[in-house]
C-alpha atoms as a PDB file:
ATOM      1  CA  UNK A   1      42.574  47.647  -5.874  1.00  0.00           C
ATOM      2  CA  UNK A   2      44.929  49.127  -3.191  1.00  0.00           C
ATOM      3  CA  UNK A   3      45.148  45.151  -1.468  1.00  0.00           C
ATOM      4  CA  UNK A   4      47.956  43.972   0.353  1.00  0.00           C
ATOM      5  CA  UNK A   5      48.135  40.011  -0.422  1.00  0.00           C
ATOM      6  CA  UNK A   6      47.551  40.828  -4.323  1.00  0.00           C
ATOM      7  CA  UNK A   7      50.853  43.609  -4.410  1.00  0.00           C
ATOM      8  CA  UNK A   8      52.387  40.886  -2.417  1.00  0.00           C
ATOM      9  CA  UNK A   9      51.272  38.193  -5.031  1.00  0.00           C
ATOM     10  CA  UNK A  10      52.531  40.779  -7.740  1.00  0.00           C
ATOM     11  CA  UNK A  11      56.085  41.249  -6.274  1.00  0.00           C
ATOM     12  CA  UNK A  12      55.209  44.539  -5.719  1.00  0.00           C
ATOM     13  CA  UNK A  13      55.773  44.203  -1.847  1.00  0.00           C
ATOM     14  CA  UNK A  14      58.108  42.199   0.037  1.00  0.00           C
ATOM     15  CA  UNK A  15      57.338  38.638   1.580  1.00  0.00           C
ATOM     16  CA  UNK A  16      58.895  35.393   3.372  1.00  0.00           C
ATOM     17  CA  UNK A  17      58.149  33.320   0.312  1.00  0.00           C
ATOM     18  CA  UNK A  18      58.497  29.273   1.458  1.00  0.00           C
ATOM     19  CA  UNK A  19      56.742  28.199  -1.555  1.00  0.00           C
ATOM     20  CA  UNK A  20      54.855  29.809  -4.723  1.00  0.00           C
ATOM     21  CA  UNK A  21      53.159  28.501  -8.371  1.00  0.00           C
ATOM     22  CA  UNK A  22      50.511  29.776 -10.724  1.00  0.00           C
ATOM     23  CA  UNK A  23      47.997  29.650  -8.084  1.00  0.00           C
ATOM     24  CA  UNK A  24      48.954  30.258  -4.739  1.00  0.00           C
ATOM     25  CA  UNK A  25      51.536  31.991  -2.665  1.00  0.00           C
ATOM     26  CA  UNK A  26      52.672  30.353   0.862  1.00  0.00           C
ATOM     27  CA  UNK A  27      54.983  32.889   3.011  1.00  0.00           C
ATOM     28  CA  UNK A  28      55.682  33.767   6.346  1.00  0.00           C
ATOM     29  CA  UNK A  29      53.325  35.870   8.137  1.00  0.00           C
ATOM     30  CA  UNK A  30      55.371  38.829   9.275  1.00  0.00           C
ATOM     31  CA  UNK A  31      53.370  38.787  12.854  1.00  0.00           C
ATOM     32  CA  UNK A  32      53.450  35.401  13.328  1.00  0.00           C
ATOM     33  CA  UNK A  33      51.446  33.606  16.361  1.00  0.00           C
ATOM     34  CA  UNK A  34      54.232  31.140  16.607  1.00  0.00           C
ATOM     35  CA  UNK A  35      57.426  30.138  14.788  1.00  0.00           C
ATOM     36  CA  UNK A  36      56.919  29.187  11.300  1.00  0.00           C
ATOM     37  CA  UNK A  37      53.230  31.245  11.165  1.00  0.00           C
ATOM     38  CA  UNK A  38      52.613  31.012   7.639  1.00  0.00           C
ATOM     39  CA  UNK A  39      49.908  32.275   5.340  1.00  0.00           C
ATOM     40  CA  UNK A  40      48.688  30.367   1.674  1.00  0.00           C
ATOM     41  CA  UNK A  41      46.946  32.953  -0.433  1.00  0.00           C
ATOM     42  CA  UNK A  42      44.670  32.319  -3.464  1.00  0.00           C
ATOM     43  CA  UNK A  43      46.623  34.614  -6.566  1.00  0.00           C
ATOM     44  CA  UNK A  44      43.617  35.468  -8.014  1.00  0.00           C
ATOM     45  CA  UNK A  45      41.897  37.979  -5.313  1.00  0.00           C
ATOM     46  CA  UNK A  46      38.691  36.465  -3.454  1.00  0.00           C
ATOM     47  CA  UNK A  47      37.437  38.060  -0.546  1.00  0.00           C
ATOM     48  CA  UNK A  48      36.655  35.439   1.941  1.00  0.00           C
ATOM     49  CA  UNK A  49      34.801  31.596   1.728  1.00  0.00           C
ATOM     50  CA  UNK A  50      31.457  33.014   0.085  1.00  0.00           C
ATOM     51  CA  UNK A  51      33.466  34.314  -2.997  1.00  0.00           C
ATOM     52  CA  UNK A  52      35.942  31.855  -3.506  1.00  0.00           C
ATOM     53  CA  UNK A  53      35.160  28.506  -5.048  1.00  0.00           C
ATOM     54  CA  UNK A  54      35.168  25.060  -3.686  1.00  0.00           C
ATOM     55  CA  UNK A  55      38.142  23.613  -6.619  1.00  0.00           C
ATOM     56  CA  UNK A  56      39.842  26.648  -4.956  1.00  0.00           C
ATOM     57  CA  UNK A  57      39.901  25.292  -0.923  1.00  0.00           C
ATOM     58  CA  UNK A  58      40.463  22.121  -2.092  1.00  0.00           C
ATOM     59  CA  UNK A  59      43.581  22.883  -3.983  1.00  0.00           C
ATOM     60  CA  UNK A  60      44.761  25.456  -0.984  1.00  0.00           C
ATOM     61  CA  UNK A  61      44.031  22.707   1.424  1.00  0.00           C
ATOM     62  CA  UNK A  62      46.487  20.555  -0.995  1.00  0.00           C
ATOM     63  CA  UNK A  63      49.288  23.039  -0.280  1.00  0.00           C
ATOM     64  CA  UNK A  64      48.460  23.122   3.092  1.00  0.00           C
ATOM     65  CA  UNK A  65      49.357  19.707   3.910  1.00  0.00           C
ATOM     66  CA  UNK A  66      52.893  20.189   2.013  1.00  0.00           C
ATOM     67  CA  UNK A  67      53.288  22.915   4.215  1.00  0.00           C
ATOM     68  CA  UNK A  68      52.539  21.239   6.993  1.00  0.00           C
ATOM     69  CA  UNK A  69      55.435  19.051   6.696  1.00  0.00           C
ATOM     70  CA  UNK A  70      57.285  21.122   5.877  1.00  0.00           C
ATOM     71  CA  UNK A  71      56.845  22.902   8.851  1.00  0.00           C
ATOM     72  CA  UNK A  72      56.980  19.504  11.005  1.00  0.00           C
ATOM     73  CA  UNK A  73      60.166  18.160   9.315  1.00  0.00           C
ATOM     74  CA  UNK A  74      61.936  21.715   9.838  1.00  0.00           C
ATOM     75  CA  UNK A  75      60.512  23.039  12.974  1.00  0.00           C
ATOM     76  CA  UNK A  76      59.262  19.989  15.229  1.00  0.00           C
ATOM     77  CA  UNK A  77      56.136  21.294  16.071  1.00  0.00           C
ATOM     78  CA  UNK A  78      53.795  19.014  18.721  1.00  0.00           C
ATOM     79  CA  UNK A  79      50.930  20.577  16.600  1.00  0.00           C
ATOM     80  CA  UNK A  80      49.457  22.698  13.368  1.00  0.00           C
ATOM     81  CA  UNK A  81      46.365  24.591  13.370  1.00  0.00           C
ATOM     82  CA  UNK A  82      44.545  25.733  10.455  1.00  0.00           C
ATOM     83  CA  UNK A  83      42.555  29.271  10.798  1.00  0.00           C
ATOM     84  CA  UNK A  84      40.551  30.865   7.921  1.00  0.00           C
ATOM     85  CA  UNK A  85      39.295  34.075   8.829  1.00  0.00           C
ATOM     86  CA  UNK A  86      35.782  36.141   7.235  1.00  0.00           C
ATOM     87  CA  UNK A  87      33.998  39.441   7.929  1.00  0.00           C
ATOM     88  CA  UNK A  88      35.346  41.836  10.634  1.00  0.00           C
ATOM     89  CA  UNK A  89      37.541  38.613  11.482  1.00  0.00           C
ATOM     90  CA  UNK A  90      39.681  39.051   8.742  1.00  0.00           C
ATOM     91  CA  UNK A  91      42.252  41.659   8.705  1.00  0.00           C
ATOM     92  CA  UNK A  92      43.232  41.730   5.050  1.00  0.00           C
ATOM     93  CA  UNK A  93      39.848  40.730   2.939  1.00  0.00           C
ATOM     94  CA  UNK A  94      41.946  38.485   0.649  1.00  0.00           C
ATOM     95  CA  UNK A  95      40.907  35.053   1.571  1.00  0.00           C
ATOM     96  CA  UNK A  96      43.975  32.829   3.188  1.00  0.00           C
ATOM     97  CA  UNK A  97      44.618  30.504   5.378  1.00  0.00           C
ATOM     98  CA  UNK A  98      46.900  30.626   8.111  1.00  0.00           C
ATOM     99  CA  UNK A  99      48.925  27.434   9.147  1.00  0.00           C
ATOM    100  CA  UNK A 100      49.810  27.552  12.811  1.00  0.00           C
ATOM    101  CA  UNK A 101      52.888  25.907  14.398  1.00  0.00           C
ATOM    102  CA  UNK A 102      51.681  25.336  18.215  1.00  0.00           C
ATOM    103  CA  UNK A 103      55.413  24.161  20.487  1.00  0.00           C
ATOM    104  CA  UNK A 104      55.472  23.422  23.842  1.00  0.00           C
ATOM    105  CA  UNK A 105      57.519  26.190  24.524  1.00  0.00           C
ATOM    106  CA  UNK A 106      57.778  28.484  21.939  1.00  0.00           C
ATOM    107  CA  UNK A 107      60.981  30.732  22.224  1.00  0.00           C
ATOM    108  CA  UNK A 108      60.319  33.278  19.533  1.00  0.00           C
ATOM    109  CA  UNK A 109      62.833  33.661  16.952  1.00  0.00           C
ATOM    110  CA  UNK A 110      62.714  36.619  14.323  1.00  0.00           C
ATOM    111  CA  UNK A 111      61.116  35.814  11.125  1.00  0.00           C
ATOM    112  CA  UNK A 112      63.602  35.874   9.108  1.00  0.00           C
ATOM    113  CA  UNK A 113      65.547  33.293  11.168  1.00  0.00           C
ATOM    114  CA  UNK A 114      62.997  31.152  10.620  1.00  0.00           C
ATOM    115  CA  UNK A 115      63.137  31.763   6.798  1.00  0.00           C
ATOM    116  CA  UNK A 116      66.218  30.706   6.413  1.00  0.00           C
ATOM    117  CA  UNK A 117      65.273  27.552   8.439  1.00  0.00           C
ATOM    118  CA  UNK A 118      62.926  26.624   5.970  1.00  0.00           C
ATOM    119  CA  UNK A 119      65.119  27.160   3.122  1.00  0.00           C
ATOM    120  CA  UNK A 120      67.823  25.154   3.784  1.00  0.00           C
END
């Protein structure tokens, strides 16, 4: 399978990683929307919210809230929005969420910037 969220899920291409475990992978989305633009993907590969089960979005929308503030305590965000993509919508076909920062102003800063942000 030649996709790009399970070589990123296998190490075997780089990634912003804020947070991993057995199940899921949260990291930086590398075109982000907004500072701190961050993507939780399922490890095991499921195409969009037809294939993947319902124990799975529950336990992504568990991580999603940790990221979320973590994202708020780090970044001071006036918002988050939550987007889940399917069909022609979704540019990988690996089913993820994306957790978007919204600012008032939002004075880009480069992704890895924002990494280390997180990190520390």
């Amino acid at each position: 399978m030649d996709c790009l969220f399970c070589k990123i899920n296998k190490n075997e291409c780089d990634s912003l990683c804020i947070y991993e475990d057995d199940i899921v992978k949260c990291f930086l989305d590398v075109n982000p929307d907004s500072n701190g633009h961050t993507l939780i993907v399922p490890k095991e590969h499921f195409v969009d919210l037809d294939d993947i089960s319902l124990e799975m979005v529950d336990y992504i929308f568990s991580k999603a809230k940790d990221i979320k503030k973590l994202l708020e305590k780090k970044l001071n965000p006036i918002g988050i929005r939550l987007v889940q993509n399917n069909g022609t919508l979704e540019e990988v076909k690996h089913f993820h969420l994306h957790i978007i920062p919204f600012y008032k102003e939002n004075n880009f800063k480069d992704v890895k910037e924002i990494y280390e942000i997180l990190n520390n």
